[in-house]
C-alpha atoms as a PDB file:
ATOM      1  CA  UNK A   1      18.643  -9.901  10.689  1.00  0.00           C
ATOM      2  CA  UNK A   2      16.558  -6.107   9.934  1.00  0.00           C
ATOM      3  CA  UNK A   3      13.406  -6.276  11.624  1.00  0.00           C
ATOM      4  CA  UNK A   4      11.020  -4.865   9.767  1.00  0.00           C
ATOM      5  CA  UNK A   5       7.755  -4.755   8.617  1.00  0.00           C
ATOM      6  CA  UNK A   6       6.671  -5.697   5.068  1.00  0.00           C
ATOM      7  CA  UNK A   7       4.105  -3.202   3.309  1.00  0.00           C
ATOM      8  CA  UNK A   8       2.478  -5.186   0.296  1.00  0.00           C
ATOM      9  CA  UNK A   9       0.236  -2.693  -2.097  1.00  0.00           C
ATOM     10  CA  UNK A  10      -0.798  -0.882  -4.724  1.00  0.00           C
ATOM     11  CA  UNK A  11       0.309   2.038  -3.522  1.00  0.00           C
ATOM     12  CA  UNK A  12      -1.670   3.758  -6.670  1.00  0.00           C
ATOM     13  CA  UNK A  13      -0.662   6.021  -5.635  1.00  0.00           C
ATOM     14  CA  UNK A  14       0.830   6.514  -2.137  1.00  0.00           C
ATOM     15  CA  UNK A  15      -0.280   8.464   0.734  1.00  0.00           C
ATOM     16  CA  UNK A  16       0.024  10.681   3.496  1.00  0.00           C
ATOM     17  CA  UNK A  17      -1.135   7.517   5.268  1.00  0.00           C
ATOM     18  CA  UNK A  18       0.860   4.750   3.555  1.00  0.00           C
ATOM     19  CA  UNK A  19       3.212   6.867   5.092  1.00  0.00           C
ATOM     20  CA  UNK A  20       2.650   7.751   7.899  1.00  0.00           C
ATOM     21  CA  UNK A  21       0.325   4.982   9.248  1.00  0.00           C
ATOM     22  CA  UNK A  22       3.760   2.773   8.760  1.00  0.00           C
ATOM     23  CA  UNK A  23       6.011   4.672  10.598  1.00  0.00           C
ATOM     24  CA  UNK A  24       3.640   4.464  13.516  1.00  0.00           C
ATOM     25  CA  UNK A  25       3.358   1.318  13.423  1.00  0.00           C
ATOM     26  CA  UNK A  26       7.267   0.310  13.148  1.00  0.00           C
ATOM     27  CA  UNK A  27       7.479   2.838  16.053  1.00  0.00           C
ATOM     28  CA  UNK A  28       5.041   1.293  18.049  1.00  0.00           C
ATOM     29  CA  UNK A  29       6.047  -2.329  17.472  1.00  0.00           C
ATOM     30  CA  UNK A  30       9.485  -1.468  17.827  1.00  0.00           C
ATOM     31  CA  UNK A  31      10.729  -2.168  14.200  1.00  0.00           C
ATOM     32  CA  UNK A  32      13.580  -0.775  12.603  1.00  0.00           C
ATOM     33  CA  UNK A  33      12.259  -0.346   9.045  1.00  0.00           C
ATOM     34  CA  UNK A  34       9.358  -0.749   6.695  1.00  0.00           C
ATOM     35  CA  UNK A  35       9.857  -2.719   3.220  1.00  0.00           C
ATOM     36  CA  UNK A  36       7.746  -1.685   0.681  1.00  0.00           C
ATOM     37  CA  UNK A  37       6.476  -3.710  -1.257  1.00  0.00           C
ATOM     38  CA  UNK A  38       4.419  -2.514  -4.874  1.00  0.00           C
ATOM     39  CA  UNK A  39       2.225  -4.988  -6.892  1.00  0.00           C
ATOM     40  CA  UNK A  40       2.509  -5.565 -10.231  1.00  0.00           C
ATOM     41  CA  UNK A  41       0.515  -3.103 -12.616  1.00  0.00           C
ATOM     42  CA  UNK A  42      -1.375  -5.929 -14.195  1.00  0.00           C
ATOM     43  CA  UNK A  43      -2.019  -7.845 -11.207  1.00  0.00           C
ATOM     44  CA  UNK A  44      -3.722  -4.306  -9.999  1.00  0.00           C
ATOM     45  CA  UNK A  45      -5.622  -3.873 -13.283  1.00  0.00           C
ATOM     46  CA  UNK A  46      -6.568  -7.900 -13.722  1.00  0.00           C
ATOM     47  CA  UNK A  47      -6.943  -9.700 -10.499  1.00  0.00           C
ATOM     48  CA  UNK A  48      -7.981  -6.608  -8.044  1.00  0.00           C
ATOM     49  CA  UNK A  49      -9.808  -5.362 -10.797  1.00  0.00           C
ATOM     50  CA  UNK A  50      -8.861  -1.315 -10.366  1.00  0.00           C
ATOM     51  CA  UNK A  51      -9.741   0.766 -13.038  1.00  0.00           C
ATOM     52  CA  UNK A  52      -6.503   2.510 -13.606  1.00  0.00           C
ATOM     53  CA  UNK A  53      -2.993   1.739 -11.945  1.00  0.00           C
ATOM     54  CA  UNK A  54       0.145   4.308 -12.570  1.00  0.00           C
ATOM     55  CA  UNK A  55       2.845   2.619 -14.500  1.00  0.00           C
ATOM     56  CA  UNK A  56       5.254  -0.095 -12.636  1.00  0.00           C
ATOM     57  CA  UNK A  57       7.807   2.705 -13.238  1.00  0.00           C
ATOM     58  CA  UNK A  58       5.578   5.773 -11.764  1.00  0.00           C
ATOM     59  CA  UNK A  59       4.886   3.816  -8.430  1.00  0.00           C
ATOM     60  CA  UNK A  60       8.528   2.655  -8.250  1.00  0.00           C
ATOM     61  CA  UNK A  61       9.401   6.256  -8.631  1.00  0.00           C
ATOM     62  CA  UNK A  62       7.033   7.959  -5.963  1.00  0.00           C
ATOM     63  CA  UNK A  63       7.531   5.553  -3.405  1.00  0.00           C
ATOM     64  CA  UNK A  64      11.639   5.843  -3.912  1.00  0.00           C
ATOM     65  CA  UNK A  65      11.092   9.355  -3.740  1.00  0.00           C
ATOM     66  CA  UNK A  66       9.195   9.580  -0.443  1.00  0.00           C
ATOM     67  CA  UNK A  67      12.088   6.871   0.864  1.00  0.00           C
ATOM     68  CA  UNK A  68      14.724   9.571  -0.108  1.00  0.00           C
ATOM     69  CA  UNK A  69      13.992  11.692   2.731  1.00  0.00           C
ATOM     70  CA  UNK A  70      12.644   9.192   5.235  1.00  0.00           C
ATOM     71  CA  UNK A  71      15.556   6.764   6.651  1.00  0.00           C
ATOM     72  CA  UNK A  72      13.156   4.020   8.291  1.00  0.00           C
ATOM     73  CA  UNK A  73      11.560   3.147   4.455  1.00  0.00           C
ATOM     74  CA  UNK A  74      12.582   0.845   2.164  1.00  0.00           C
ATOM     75  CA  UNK A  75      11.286  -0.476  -1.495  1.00  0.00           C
ATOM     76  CA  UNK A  76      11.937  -3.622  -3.040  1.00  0.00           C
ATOM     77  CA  UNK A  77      11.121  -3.923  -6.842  1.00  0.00           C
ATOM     78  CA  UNK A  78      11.091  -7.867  -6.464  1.00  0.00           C
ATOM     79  CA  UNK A  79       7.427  -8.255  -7.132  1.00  0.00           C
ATOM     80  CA  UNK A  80       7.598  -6.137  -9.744  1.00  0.00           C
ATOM     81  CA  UNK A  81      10.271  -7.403 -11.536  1.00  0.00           C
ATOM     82  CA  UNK A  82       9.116 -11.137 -11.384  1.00  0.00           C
ATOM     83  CA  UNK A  83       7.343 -12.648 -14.361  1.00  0.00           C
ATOM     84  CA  UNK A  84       3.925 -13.264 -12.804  1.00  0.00           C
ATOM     85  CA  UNK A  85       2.987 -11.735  -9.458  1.00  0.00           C
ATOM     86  CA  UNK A  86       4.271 -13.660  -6.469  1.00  0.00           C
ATOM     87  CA  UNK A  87       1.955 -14.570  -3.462  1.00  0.00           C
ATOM     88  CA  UNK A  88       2.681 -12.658  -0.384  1.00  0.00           C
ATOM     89  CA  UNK A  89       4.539 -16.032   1.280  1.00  0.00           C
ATOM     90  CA  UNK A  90       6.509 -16.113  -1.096  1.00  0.00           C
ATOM     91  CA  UNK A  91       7.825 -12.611  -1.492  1.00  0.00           C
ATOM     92  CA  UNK A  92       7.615 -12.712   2.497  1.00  0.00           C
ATOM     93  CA  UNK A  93      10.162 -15.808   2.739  1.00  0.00           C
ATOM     94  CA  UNK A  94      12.742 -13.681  -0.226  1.00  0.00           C
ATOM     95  CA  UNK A  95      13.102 -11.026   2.572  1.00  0.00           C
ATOM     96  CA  UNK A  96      13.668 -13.263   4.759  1.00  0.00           C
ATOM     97  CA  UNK A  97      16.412 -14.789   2.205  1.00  0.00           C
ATOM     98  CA  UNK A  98      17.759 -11.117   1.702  1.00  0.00           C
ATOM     99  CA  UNK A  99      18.301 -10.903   5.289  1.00  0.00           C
ATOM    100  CA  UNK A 100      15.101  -9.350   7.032  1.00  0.00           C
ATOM    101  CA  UNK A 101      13.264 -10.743   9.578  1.00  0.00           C
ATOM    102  CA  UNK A 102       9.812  -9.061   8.001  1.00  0.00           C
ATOM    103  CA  UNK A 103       6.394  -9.286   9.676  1.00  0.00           C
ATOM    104  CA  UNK A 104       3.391  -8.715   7.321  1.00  0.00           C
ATOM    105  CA  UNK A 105       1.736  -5.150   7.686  1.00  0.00           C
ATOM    106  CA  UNK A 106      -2.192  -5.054   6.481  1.00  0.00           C
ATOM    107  CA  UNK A 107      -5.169  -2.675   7.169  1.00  0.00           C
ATOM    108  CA  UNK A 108      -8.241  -3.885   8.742  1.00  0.00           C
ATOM    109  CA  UNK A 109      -9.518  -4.357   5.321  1.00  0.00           C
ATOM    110  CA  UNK A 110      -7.986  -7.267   4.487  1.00  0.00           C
ATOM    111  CA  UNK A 111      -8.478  -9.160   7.750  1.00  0.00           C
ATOM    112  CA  UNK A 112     -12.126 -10.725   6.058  1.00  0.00           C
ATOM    113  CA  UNK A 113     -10.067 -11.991   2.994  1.00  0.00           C
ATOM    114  CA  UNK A 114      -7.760 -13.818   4.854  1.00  0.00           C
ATOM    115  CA  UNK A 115      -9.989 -17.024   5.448  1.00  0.00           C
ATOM    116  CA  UNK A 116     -10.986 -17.556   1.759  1.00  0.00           C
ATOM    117  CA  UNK A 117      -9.101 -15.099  -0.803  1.00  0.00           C
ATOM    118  CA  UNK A 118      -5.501 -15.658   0.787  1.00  0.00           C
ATOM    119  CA  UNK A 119      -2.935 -18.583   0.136  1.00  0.00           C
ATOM    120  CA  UNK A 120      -0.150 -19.705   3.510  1.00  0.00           C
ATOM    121  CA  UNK A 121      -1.936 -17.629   5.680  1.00  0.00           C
ATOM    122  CA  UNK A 122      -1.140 -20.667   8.386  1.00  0.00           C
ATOM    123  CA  UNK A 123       2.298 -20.317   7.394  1.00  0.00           C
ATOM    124  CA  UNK A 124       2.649 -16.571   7.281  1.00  0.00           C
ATOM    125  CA  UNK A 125       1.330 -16.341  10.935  1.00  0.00           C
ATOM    126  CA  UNK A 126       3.440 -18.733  12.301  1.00  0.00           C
ATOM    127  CA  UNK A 127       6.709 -17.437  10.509  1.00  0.00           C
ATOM    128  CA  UNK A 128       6.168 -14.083  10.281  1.00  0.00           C
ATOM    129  CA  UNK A 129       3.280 -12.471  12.109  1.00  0.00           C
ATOM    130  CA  UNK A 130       0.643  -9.745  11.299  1.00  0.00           C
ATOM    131  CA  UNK A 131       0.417  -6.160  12.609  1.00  0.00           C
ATOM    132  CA  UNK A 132      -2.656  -4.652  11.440  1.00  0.00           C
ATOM    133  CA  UNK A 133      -3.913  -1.382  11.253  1.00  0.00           C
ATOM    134  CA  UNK A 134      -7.743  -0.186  11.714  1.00  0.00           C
ATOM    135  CA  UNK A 135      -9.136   1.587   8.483  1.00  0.00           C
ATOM    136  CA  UNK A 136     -12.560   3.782   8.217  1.00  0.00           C
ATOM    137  CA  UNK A 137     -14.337   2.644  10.968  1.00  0.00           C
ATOM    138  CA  UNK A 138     -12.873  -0.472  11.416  1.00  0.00           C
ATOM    139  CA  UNK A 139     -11.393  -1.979  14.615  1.00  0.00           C
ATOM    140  CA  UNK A 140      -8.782  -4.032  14.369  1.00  0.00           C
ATOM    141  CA  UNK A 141      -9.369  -6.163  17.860  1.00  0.00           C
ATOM    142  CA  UNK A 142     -13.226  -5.961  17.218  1.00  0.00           C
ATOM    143  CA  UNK A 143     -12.956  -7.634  14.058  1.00  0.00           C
ATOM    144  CA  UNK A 144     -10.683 -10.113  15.230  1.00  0.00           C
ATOM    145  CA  UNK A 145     -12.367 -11.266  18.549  1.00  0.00           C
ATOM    146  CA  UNK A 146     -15.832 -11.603  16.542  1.00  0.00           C
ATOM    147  CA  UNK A 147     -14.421 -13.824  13.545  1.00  0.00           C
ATOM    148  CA  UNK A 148     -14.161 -17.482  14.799  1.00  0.00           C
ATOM    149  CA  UNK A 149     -11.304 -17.531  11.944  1.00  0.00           C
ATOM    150  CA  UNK A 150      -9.477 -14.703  12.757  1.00  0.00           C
ATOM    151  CA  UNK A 151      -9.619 -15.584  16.422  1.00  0.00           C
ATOM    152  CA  UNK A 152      -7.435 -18.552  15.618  1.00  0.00           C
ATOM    153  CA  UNK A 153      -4.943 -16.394  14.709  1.00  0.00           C
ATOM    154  CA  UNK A 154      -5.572 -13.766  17.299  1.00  0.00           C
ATOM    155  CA  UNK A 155      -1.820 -14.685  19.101  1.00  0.00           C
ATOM    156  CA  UNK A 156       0.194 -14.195  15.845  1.00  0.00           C
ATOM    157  CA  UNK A 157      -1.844 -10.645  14.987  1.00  0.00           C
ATOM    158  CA  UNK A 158      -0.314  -7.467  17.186  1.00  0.00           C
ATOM    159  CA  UNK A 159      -2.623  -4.680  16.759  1.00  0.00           C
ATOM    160  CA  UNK A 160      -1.774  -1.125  16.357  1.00  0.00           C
ATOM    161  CA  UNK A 161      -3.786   2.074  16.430  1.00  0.00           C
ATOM    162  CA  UNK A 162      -4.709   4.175  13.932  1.00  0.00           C
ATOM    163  CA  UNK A 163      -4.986   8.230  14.117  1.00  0.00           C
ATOM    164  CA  UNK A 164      -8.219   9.387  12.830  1.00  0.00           C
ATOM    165  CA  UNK A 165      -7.132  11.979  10.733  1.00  0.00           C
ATOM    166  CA  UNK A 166      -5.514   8.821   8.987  1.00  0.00           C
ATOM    167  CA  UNK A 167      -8.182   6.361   8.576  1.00  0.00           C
ATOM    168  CA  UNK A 168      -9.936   7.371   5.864  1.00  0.00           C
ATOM    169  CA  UNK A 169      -7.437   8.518   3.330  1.00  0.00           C
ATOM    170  CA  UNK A 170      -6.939   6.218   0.341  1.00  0.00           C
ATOM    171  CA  UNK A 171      -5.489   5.926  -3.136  1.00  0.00           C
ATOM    172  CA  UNK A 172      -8.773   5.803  -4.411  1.00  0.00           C
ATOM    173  CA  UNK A 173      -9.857   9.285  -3.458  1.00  0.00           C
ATOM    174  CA  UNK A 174      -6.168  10.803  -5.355  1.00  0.00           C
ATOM    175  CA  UNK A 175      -7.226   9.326  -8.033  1.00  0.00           C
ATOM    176  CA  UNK A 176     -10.628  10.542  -8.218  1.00  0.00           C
ATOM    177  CA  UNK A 177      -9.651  14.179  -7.087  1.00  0.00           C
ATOM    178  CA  UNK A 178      -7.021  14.108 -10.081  1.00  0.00           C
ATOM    179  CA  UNK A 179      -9.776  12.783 -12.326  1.00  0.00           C
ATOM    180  CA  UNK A 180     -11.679  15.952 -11.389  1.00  0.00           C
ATOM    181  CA  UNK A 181      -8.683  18.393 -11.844  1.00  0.00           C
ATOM    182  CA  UNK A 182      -8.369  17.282 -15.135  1.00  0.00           C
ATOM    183  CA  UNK A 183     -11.809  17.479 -16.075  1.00  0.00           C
ATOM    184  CA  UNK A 184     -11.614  21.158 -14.629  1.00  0.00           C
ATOM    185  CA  UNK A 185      -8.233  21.653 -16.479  1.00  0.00           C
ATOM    186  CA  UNK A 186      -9.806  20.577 -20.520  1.00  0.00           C
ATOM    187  CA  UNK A 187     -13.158  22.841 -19.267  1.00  0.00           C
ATOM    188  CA  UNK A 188     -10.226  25.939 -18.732  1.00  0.00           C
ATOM    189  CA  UNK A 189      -9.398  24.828 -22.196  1.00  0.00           C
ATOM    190  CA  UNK A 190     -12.061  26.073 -23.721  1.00  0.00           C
ATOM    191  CA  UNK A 191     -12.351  29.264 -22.012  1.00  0.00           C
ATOM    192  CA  UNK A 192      -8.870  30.547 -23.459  1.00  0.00           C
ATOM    193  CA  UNK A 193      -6.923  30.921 -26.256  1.00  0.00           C
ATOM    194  CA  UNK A 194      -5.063  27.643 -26.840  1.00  0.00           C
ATOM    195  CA  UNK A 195      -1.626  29.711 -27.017  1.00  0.00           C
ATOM    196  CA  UNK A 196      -2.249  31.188 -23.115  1.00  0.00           C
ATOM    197  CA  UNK A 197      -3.593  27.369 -21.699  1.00  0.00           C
ATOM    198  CA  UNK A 198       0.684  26.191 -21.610  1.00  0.00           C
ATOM    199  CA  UNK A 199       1.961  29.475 -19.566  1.00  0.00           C
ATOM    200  CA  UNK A 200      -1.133  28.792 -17.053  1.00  0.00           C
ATOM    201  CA  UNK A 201       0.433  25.488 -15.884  1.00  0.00           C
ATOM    202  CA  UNK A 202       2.949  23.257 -16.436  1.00  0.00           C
ATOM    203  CA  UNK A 203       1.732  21.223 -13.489  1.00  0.00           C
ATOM    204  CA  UNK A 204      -1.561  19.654 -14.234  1.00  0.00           C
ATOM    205  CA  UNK A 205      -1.220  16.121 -13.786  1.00  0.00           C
ATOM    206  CA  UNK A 206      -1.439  13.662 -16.349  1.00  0.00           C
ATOM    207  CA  UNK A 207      -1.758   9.734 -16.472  1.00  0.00           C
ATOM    208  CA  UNK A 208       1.104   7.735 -18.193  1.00  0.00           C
ATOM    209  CA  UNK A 209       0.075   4.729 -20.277  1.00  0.00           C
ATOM    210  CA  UNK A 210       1.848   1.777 -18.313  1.00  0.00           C
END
C-alpha cells in the first residue's frame, strides 16, 4: 500500500502553503505522496459557514493543475462527487479501500475541534494517525501537551514544523486581496472609455457562480 498523507480542505483556493507546507511534511515523515482531498462547495458555504467558495469544478481544476507539475500530489474528487459530504473516517477508510495507507494531515487549527466538533476521532488515531502542522502562532506540541484531550492522543499525533514564511498564509487573505483587485478594477472603469477597459486586461479575475 502508498503511504501517504491525506489533505482534507477547502482549498478556496489553494496556496503557496497548501503546497508547500505538505510536501514538507511528506518529506519529513517520510511519505511518498499527499492525497488531496477538496470539500464539497456546499458543505463550505453551509456547515463552515464561508462566505464564498469557488465552484466544485474551479477547485478541482487548480489543485489538478498544481499536481501536474508536482509528482508527490495527488487529488481525489470522491468527496466531491458523493451526494452529501462524507465525514473524514469515512473518506479516510475509501483510501484505504483504493489502496493507500493514508494518515490524516491537519493544521494546528483544528487540533481544539477535535474533542467536540469531530466524529471517529478514536478511530482515526488508532487506524490512521495525525501529522499536524503549526499555523500563525500556534505550536503544535504546546497545544497538545496543555489539552488533557489532546494529550490522550499525544502517541498517535507526529508533529512537524512549520517555516515561518508559511504560517500565516491562508485562503482567506486570496480571497480578500482578489476582492480588492476587483474593486480597484470597476473604479478603473470609470476612469476610461468603456471601449479601452477590454485591451487593458484580459486577466482580472472573476468569481464563477458554482
Amino acid at each position: 500500500m502508498k503511504r501517504v498523507l491525506a489533505f482534507f480542505g477547502a482549498f478556496n483556493p489553494p496556496t503557496v502553503a497548501h503546497l508547500d507546507v505538505a510536501r514538507i511534511a511528506m518529506e519529513k515523515t517520510g511519505r511518498e505522496g499527499v492525497v488531496y482531498v477538496p470539500s464539497k462547495s456546499v458543505y463550505i458555504r453551509g456547515a463552515q459557514g464561508k462566505d464564498f467558495a469557488y465552484s466544485d469544478r474551479q477547485r478541482l481544476e487548480m489543485l489538478r493543475r498544481a499536481a501536474a507539475s508536482r509528482p508527490w500530489m495527488e487529488v481525489t474528487d470522491w468527496e466531491i462527487r458523493a451526494e452529501t459530504q462524507p465525514r473524514t473516517y469515512e473518506t479516510l477508510c475509501h483510501l484505504r479501500d483504493e489502496g493507500y495507507a493514508p494518515s490524516l494531515l491537519v493544521g494546528s487549527d483544528k487540533l481544539p475541534e477535535l474533542e467536540h466538533g469531530w466524529l471517529h476521532v478514536a478511530e482515526i488515531a488508532r487506524e490512521f494517525g495525525f501529522v499536524c502542522t503549526s499555523r500563525g502562532e500556534d505550536e503544535c506540541a504546546d497545544m497538545i501537551r496543555k489539552d488533557p484531550y489532546l494529550a490522550t492522543l499525544a502517541d498517535c499525533i507526529q508533529v512537524v514544523g512549520t517555516p515561518d514564511a508559511l504560517r500565516g498564509v491562508s485562503s482567506t487573505t486570496v480571497r480578500q486581496r482578489l476582492s480588492e483587485i476587483r474593486a480597484l478594477w470597476r473604479e478603473v472603469g470609470t476612469l476610461v472609455p468603456a471601449e479601452v477597459l477590454p485591451m487593458l486586461s484580459h486577466d482580472i479575475p472573476r468569481q464563477e457562480e458554482p
